[in-house]
PDB file of N, CA and C in Angstrom:
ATOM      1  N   UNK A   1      90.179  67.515 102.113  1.00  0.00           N
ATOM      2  CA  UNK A   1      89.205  68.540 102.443  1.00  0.00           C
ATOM      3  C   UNK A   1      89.191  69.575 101.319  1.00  0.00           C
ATOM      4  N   UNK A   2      88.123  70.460 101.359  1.00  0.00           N
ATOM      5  CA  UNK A   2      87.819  70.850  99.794  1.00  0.00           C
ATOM      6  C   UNK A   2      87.549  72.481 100.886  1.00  0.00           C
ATOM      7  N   UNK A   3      88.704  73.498 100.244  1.00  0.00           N
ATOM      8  CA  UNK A   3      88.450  75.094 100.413  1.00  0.00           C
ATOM      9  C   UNK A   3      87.755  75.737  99.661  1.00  0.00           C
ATOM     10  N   UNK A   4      86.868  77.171  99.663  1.00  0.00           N
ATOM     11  CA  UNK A   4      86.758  77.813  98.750  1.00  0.00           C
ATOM     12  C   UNK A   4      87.578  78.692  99.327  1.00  0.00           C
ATOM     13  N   UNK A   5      88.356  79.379  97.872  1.00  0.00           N
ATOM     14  CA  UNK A   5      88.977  81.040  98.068  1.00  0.00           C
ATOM     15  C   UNK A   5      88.236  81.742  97.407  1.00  0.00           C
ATOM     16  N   UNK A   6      87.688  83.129  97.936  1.00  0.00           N
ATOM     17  CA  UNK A   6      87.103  84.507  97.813  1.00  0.00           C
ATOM     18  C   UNK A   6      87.971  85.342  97.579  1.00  0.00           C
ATOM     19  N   UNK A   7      88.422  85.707  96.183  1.00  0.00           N
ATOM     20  CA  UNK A   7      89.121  86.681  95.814  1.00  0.00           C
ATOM     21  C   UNK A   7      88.454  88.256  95.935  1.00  0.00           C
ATOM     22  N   UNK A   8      89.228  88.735  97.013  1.00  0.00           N
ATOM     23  CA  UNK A   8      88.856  90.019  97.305  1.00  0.00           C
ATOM     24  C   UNK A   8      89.301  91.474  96.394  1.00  0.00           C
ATOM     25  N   UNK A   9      88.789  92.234  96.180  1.00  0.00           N
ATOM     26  CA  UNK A   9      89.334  93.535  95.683  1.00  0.00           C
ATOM     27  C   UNK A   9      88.760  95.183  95.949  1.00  0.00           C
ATOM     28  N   UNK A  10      89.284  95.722  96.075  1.00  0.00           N
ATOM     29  CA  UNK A  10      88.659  97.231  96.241  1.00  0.00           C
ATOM     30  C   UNK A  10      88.334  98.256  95.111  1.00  0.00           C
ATOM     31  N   UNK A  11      87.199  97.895  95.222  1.00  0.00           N
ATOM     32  CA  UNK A  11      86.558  98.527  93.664  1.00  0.00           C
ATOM     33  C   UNK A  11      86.748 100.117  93.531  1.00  0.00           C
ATOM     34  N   UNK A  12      87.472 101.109  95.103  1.00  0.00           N
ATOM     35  CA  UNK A  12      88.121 102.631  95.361  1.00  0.00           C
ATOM     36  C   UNK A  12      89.231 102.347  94.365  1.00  0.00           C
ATOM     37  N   UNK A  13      90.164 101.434  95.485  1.00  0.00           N
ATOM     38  CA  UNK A  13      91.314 101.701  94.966  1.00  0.00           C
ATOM     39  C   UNK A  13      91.670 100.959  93.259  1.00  0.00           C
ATOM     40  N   UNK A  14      90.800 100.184  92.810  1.00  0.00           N
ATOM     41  CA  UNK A  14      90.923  99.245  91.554  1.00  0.00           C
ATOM     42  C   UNK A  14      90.881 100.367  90.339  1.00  0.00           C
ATOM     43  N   UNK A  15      89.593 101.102  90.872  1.00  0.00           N
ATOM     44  CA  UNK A  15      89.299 102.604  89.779  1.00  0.00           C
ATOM     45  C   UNK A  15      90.293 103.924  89.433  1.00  0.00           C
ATOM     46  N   UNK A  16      91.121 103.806  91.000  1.00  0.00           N
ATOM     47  CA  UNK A  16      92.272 104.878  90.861  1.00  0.00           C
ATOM     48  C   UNK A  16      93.516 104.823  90.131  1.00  0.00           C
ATOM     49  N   UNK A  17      93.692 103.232  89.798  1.00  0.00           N
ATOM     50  CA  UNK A  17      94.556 102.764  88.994  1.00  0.00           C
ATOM     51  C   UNK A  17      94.777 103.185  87.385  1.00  0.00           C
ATOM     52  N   UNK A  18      95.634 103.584  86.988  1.00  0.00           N
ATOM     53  CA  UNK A  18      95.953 103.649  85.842  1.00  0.00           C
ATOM     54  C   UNK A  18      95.486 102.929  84.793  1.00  0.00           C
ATOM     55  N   UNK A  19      94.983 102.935  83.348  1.00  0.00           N
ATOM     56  CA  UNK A  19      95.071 101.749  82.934  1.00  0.00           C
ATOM     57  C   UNK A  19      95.976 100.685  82.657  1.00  0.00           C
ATOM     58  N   UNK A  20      97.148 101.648  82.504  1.00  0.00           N
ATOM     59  CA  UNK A  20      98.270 100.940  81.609  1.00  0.00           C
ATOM     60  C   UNK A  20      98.571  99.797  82.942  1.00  0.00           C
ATOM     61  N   UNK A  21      98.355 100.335  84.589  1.00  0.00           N
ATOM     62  CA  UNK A  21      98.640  99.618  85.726  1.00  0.00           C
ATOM     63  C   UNK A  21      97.829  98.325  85.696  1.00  0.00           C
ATOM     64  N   UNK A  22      96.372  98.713  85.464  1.00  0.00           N
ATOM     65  CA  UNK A  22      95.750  97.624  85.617  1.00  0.00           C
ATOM     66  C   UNK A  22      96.519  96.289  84.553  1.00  0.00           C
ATOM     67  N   UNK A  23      96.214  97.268  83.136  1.00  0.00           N
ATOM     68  CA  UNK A  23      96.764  95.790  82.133  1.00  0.00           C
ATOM     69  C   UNK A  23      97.934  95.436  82.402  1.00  0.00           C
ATOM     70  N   UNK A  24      98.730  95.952  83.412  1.00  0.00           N
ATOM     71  CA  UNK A  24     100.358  94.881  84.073  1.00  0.00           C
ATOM     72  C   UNK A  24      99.907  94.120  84.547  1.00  0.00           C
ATOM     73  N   UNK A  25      98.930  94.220  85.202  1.00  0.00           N
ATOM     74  CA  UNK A  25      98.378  93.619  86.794  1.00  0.00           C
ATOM     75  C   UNK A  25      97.559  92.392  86.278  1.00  0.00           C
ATOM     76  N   UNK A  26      96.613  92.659  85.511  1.00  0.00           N
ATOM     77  CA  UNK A  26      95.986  91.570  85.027  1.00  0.00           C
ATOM     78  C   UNK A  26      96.878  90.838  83.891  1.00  0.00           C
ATOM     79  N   UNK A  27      98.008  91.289  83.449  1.00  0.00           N
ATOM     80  CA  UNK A  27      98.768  90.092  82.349  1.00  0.00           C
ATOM     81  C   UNK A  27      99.267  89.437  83.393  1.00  0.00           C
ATOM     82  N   UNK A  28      99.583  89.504  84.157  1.00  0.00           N
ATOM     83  CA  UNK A  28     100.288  88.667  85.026  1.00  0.00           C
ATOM     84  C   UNK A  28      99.421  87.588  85.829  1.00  0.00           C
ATOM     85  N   UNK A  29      98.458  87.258  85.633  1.00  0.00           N
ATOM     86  CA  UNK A  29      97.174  86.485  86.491  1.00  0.00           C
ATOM     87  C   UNK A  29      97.062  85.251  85.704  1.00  0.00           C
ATOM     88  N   UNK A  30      97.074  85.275  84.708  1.00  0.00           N
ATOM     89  CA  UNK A  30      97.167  83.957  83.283  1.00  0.00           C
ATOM     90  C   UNK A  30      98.485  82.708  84.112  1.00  0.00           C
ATOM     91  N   UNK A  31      99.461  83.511  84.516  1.00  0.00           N
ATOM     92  CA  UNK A  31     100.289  82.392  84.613  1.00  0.00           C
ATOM     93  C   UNK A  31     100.555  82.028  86.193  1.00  0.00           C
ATOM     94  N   UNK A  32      99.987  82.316  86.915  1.00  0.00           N
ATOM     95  CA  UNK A  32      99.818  82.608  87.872  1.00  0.00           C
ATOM     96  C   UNK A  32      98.632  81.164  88.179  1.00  0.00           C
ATOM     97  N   UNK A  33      97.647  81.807  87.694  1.00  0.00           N
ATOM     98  CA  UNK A  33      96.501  80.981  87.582  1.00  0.00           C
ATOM     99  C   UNK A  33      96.818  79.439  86.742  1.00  0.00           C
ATOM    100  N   UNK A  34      97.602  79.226  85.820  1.00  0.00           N
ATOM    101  CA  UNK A  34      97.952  78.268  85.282  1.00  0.00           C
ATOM    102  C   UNK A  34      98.743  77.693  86.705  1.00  0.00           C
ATOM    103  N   UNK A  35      99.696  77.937  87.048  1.00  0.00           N
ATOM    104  CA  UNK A  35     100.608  77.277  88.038  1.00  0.00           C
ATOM    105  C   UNK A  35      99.524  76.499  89.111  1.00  0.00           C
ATOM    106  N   UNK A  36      98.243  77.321  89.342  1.00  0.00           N
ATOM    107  CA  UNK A  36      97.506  76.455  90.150  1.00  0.00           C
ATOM    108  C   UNK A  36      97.008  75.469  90.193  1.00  0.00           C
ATOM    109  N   UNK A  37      96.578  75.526  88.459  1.00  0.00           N
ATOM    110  CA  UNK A  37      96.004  74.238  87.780  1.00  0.00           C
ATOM    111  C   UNK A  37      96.842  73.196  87.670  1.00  0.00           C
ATOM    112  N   UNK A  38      98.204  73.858  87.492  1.00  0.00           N
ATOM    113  CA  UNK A  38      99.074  72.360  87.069  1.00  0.00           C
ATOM    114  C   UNK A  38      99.047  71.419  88.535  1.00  0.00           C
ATOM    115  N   UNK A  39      98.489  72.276  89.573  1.00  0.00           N
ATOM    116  CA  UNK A  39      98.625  71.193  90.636  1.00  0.00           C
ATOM    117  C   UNK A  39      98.028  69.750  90.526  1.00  0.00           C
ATOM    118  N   UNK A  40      96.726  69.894  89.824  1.00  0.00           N
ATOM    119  CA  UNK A  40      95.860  68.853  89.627  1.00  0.00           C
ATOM    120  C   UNK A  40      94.712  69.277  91.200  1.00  0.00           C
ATOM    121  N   UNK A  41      95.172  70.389  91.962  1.00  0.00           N
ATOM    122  CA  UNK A  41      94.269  70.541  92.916  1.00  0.00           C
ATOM    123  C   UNK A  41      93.342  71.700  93.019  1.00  0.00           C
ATOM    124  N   UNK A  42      93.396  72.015  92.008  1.00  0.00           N
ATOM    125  CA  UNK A  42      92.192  73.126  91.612  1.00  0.00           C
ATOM    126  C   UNK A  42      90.870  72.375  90.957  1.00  0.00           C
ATOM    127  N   UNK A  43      90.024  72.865  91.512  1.00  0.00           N
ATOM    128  CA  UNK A  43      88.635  72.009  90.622  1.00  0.00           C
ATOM    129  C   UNK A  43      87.723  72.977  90.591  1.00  0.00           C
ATOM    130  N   UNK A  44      87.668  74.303  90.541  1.00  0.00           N
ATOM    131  CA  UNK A  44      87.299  75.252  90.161  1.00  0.00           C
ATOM    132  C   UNK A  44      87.644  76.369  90.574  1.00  0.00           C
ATOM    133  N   UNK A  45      87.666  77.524  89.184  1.00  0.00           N
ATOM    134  CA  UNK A  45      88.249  78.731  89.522  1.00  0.00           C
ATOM    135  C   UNK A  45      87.583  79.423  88.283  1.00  0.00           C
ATOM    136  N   UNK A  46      86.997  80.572  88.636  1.00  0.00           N
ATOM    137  CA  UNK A  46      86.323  81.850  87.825  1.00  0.00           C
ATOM    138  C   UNK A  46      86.540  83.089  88.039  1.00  0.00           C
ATOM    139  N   UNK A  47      86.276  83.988  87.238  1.00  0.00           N
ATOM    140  CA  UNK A  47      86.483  85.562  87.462  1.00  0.00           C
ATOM    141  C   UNK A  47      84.898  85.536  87.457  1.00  0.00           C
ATOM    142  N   UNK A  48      84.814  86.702  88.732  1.00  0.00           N
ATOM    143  CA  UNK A  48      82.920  87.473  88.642  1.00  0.00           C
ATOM    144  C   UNK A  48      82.981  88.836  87.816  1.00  0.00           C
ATOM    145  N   UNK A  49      81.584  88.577  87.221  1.00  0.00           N
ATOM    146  CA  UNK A  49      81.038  89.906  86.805  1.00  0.00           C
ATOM    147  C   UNK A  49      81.442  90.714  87.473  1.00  0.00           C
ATOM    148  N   UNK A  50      80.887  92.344  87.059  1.00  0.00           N
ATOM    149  CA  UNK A  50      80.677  93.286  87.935  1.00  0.00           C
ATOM    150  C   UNK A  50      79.644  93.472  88.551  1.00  0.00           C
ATOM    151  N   UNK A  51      79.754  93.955  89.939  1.00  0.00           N
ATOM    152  CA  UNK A  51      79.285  94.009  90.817  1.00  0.00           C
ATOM    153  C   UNK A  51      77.021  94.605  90.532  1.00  0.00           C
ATOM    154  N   UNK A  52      77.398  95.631  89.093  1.00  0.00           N
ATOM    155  CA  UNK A  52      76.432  96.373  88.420  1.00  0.00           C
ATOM    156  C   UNK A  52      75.364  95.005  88.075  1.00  0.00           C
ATOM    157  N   UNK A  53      76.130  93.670  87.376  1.00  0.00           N
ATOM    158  CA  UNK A  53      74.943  92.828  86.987  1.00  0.00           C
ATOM    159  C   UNK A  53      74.641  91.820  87.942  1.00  0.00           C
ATOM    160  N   UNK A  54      74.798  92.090  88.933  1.00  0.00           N
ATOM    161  CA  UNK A  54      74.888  90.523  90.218  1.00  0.00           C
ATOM    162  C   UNK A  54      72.761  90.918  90.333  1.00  0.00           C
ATOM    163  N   UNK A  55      72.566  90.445  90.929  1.00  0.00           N
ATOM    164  CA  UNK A  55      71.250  89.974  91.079  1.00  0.00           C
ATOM    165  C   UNK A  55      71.097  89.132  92.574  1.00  0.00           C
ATOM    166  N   UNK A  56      70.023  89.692  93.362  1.00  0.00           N
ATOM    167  CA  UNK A  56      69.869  89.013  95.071  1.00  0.00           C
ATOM    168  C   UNK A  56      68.645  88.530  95.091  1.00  0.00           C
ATOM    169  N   UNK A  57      68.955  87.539  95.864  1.00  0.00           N
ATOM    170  CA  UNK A  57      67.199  86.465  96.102  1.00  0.00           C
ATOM    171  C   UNK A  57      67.059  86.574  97.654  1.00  0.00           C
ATOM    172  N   UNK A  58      66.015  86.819  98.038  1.00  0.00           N
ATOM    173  CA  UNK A  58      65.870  87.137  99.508  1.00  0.00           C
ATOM    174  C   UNK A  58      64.391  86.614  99.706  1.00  0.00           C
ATOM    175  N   UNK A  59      64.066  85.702 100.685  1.00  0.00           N
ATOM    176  CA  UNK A  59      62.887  84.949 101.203  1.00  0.00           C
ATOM    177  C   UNK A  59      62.228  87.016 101.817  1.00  0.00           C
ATOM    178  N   UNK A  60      60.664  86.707 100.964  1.00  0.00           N
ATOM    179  CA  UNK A  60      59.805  87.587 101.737  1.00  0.00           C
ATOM    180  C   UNK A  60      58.399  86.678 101.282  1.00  0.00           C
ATOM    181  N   UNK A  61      57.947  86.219 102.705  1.00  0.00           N
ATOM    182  CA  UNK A  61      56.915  85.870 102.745  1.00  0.00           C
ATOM    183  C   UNK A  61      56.418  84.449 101.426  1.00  0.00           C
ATOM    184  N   UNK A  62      57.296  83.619 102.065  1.00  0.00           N
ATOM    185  CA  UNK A  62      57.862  82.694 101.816  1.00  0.00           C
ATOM    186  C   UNK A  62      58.292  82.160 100.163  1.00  0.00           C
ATOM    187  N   UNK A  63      58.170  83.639  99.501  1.00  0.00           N
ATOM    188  CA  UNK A  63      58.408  83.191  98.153  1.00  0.00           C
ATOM    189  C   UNK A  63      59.743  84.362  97.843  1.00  0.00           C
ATOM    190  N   UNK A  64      60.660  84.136  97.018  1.00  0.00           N
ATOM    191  CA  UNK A  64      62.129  84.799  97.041  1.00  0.00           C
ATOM    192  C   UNK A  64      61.733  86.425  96.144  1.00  0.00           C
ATOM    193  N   UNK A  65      62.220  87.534  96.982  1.00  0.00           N
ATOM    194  CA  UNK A  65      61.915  88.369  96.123  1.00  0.00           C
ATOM    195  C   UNK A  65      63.665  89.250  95.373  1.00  0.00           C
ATOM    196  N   UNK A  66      63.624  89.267  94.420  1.00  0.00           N
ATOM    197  CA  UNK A  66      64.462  89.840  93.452  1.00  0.00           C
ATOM    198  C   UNK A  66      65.141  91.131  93.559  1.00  0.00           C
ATOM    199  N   UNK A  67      66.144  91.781  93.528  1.00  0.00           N
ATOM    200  CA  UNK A  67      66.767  92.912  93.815  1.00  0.00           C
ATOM    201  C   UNK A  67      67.877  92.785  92.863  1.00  0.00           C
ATOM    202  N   UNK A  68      68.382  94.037  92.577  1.00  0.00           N
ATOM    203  CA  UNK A  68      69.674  94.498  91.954  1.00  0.00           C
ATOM    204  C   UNK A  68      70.712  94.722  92.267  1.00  0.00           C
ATOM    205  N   UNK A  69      71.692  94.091  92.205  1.00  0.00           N
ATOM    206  CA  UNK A  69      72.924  94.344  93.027  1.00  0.00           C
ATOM    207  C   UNK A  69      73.526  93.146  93.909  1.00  0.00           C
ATOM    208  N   UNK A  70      74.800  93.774  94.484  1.00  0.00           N
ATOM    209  CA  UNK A  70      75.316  92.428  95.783  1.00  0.00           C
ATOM    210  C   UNK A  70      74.214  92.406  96.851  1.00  0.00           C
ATOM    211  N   UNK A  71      74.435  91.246  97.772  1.00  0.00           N
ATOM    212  CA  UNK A  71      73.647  91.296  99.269  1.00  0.00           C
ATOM    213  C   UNK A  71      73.880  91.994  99.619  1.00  0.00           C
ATOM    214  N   UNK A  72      75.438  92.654  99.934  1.00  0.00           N
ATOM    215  CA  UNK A  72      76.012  93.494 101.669  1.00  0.00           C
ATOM    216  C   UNK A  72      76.814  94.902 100.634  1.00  0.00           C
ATOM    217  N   UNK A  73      76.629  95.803 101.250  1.00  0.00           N
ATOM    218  CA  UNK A  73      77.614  97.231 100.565  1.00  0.00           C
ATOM    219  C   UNK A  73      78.754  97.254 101.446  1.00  0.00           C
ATOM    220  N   UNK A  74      79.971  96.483 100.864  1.00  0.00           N
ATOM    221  CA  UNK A  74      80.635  97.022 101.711  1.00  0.00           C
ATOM    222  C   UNK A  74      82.324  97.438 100.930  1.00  0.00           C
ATOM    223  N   UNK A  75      83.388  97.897 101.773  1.00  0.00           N
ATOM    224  CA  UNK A  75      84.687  98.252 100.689  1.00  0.00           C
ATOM    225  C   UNK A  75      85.243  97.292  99.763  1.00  0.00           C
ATOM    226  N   UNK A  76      85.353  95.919 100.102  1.00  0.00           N
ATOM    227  CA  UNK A  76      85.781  95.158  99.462  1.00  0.00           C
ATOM    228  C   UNK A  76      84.516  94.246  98.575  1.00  0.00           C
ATOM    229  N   UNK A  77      85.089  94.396  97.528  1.00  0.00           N
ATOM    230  CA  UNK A  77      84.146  93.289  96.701  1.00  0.00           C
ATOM    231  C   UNK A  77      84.612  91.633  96.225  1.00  0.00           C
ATOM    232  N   UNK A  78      84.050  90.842  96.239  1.00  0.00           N
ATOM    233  CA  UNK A  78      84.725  89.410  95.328  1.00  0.00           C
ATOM    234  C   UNK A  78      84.425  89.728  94.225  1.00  0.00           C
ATOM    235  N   UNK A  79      85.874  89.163  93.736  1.00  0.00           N
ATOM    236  CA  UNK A  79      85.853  89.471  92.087  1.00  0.00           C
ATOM    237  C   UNK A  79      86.531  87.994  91.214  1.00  0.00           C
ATOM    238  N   UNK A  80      86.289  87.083  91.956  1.00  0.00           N
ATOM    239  CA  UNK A  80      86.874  85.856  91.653  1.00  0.00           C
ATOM    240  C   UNK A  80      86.231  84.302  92.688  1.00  0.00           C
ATOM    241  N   UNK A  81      86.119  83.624  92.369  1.00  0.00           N
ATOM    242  CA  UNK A  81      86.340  82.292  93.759  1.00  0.00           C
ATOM    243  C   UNK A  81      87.319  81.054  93.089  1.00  0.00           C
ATOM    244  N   UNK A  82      87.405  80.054  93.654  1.00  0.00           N
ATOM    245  CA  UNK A  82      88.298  78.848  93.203  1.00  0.00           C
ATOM    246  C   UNK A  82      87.930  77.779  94.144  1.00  0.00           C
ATOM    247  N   UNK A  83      87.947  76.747  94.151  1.00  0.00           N
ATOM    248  CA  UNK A  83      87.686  75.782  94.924  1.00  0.00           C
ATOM    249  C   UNK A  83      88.771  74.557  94.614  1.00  0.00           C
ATOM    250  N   UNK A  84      89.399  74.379  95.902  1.00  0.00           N
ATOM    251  CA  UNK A  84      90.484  73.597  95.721  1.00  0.00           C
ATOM    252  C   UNK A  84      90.277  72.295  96.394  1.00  0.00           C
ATOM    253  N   UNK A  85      90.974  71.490  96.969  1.00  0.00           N
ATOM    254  CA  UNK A  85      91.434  70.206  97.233  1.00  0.00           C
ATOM    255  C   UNK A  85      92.298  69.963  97.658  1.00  0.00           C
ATOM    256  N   UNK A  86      92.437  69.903  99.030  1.00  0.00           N
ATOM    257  CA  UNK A  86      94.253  69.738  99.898  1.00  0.00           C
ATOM    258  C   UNK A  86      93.765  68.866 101.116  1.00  0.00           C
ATOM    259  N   UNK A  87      94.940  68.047 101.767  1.00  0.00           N
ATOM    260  CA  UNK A  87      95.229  67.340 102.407  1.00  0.00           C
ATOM    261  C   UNK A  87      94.984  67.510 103.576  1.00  0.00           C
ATOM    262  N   UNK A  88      95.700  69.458 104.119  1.00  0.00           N
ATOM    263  CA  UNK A  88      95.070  69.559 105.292  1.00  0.00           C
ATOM    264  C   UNK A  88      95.267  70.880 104.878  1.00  0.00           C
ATOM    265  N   UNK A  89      94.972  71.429 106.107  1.00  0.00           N
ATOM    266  CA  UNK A  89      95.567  73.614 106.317  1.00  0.00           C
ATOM    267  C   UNK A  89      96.900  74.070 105.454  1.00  0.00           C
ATOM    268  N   UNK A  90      97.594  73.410 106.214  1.00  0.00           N
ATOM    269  CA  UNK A  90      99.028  74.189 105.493  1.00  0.00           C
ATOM    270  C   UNK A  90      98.962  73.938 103.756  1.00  0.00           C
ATOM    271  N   UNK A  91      98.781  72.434 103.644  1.00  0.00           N
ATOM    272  CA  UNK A  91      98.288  72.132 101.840  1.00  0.00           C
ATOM    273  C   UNK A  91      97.584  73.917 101.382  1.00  0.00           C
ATOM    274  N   UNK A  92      96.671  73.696 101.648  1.00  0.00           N
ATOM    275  CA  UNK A  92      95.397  75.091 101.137  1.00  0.00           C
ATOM    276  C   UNK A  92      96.042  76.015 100.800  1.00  0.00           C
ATOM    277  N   UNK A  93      96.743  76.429 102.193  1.00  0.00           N
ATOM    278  CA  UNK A  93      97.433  78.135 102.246  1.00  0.00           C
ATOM    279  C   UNK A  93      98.332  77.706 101.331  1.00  0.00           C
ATOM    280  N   UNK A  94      99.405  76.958 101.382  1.00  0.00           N
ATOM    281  CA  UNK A  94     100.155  77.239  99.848  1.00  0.00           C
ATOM    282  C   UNK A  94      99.596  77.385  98.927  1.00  0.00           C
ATOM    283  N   UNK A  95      98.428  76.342  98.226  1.00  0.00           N
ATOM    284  CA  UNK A  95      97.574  76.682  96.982  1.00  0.00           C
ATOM    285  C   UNK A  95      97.114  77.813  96.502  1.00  0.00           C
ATOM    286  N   UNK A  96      96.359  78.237  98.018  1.00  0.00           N
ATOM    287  CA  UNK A  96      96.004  79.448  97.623  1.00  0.00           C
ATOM    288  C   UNK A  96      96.658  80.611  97.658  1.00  0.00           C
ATOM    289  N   UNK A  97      97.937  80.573  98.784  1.00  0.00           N
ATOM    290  CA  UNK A  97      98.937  81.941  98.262  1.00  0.00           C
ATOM    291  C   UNK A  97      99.701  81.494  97.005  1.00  0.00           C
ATOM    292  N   UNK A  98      99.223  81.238  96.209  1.00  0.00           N
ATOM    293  CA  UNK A  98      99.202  80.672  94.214  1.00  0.00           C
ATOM    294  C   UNK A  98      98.546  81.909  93.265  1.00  0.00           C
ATOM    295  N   UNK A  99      98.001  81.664  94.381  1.00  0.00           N
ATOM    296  CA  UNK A  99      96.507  82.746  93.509  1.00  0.00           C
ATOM    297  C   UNK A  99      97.079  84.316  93.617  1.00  0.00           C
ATOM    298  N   UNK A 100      96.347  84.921  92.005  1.00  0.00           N
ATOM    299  CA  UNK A 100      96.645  86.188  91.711  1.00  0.00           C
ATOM    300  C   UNK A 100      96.865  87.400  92.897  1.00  0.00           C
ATOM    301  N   UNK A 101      95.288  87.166  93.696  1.00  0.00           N
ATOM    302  CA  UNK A 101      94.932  88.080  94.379  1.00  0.00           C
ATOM    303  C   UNK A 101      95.701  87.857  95.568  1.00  0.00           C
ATOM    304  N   UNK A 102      96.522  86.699  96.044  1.00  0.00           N
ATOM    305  CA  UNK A 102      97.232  86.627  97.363  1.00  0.00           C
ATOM    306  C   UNK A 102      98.265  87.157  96.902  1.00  0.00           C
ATOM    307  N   UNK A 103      99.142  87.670  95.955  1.00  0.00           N
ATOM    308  CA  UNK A 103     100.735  87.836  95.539  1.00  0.00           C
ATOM    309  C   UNK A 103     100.883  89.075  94.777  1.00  0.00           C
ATOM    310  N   UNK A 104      99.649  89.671  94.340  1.00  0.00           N
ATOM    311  CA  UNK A 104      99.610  90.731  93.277  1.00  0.00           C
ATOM    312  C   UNK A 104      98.611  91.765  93.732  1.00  0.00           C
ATOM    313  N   UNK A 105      98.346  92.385  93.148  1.00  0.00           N
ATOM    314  CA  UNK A 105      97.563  93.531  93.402  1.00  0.00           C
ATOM    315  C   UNK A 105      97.413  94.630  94.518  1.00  0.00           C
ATOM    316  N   UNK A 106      98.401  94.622  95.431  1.00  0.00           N
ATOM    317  CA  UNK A 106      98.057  95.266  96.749  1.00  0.00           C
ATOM    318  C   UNK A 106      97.730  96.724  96.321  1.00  0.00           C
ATOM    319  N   UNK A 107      97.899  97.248  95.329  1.00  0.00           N
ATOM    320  CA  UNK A 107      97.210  98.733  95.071  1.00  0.00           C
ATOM    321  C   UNK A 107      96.010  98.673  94.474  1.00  0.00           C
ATOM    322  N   UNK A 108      95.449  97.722  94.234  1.00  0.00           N
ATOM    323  CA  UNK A 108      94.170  97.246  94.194  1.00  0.00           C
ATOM    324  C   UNK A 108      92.744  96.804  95.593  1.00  0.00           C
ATOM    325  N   UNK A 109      93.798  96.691  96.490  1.00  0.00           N
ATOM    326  CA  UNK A 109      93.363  96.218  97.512  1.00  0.00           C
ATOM    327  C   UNK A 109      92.889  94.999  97.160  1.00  0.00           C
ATOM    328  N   UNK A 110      93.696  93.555  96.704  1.00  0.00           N
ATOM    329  CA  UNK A 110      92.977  92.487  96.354  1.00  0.00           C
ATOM    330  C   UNK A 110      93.870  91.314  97.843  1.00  0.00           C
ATOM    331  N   UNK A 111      92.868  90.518  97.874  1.00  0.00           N
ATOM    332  CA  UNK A 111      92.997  89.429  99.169  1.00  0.00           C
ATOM    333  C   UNK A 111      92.448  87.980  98.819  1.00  0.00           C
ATOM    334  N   UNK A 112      92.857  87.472  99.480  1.00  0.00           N
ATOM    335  CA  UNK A 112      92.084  85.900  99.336  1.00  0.00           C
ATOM    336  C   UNK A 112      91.755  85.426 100.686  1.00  0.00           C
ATOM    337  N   UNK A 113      90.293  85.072 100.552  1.00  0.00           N
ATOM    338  CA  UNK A 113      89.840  84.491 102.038  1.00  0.00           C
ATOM    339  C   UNK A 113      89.706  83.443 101.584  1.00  0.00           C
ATOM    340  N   UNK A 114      90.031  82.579 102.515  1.00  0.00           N
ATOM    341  CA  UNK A 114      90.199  80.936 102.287  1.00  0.00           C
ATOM    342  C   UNK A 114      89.220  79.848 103.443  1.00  0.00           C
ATOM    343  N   UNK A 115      87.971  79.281 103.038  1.00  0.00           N
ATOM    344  CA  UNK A 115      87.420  78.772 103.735  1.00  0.00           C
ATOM    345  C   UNK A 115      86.726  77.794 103.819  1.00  0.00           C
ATOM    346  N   UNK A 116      87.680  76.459 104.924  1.00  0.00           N
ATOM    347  CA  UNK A 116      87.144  75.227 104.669  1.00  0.00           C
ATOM    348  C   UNK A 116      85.386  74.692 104.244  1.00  0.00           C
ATOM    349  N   UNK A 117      85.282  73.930 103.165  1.00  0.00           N
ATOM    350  CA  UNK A 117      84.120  73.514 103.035  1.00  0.00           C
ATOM    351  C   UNK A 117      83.429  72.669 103.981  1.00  0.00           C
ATOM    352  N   UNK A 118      82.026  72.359 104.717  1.00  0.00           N
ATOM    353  CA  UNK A 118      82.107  70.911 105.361  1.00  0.00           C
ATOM    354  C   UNK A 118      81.012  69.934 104.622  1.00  0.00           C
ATOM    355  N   UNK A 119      80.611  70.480 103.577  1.00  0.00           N
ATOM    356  CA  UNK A 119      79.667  69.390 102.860  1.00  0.00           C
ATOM    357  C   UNK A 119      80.094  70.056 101.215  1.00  0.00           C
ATOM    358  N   UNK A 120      80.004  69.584 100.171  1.00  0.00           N
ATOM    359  CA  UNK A 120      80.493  69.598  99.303  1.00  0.00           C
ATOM    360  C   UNK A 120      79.669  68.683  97.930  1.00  0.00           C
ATOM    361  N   UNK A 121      79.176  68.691  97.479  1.00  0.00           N
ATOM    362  CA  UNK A 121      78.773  67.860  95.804  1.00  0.00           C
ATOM    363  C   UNK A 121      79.239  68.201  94.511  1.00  0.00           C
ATOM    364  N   UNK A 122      79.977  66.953  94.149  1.00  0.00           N
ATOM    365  CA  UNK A 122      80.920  67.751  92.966  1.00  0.00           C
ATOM    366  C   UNK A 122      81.302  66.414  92.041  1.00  0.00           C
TER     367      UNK A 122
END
């Protein structure tokens, strides 16, 4: 079965951070992120833009109209996804407590939501 993880973060608390904090925080994600790959069960994983260049498509009157920004305003933003490959549940949650945002960042407010796929092309 094939998960996506939604790397969560709090763009409050991400800004209150120091710099010198952040660049600890992010050197440490490189190897982190490698350990996932060596599984052979990662089959995709990216960092997102900021939130400033995202772009929304929304059906009005049956042709998509264009907007600036995320869909939803809310505290937490995704700032990452990954898409993995595990056997069953428990497989996943280890994989994904792998990931940066499950083990690091809590003064960031960063999280990983993890959620089975049921159709998939890849």
């Amino acid at each position: 079965m094939k998960y996506l993880g939604l790397a969560y973060y709090n763009p409050e608390k991400f800004a209150a951070m120091a710099p010198a904090e952040v660049q600890a925080l992010v050197s440490q994600c490189p190897p982190l992120d490698e350990k996932m790959r060596a599984t052979g069960k990662m089959l995709v994983s990216a960092s997102l833009a900021e939130p400033k260049d995202w772009v929304t498509l929304r059906p009005r009157g049956g042709k998509p109209q264009i907007t600036d920004g995320p869909y939803t305003e809310a505290k937490e933003m995704v700032g990452g996804m990954f898409i993995i490959e595990a056997d069953n549940r428990d497989e996943a949650l280890r994989l994904a407590a792998m990931h940066p945002a499950a083990t690091l960042g809590e003064a960031g407010g960063w999280g990983v939501e993890l959620i089975p796929l049921d159709f998939f092309l890849g």
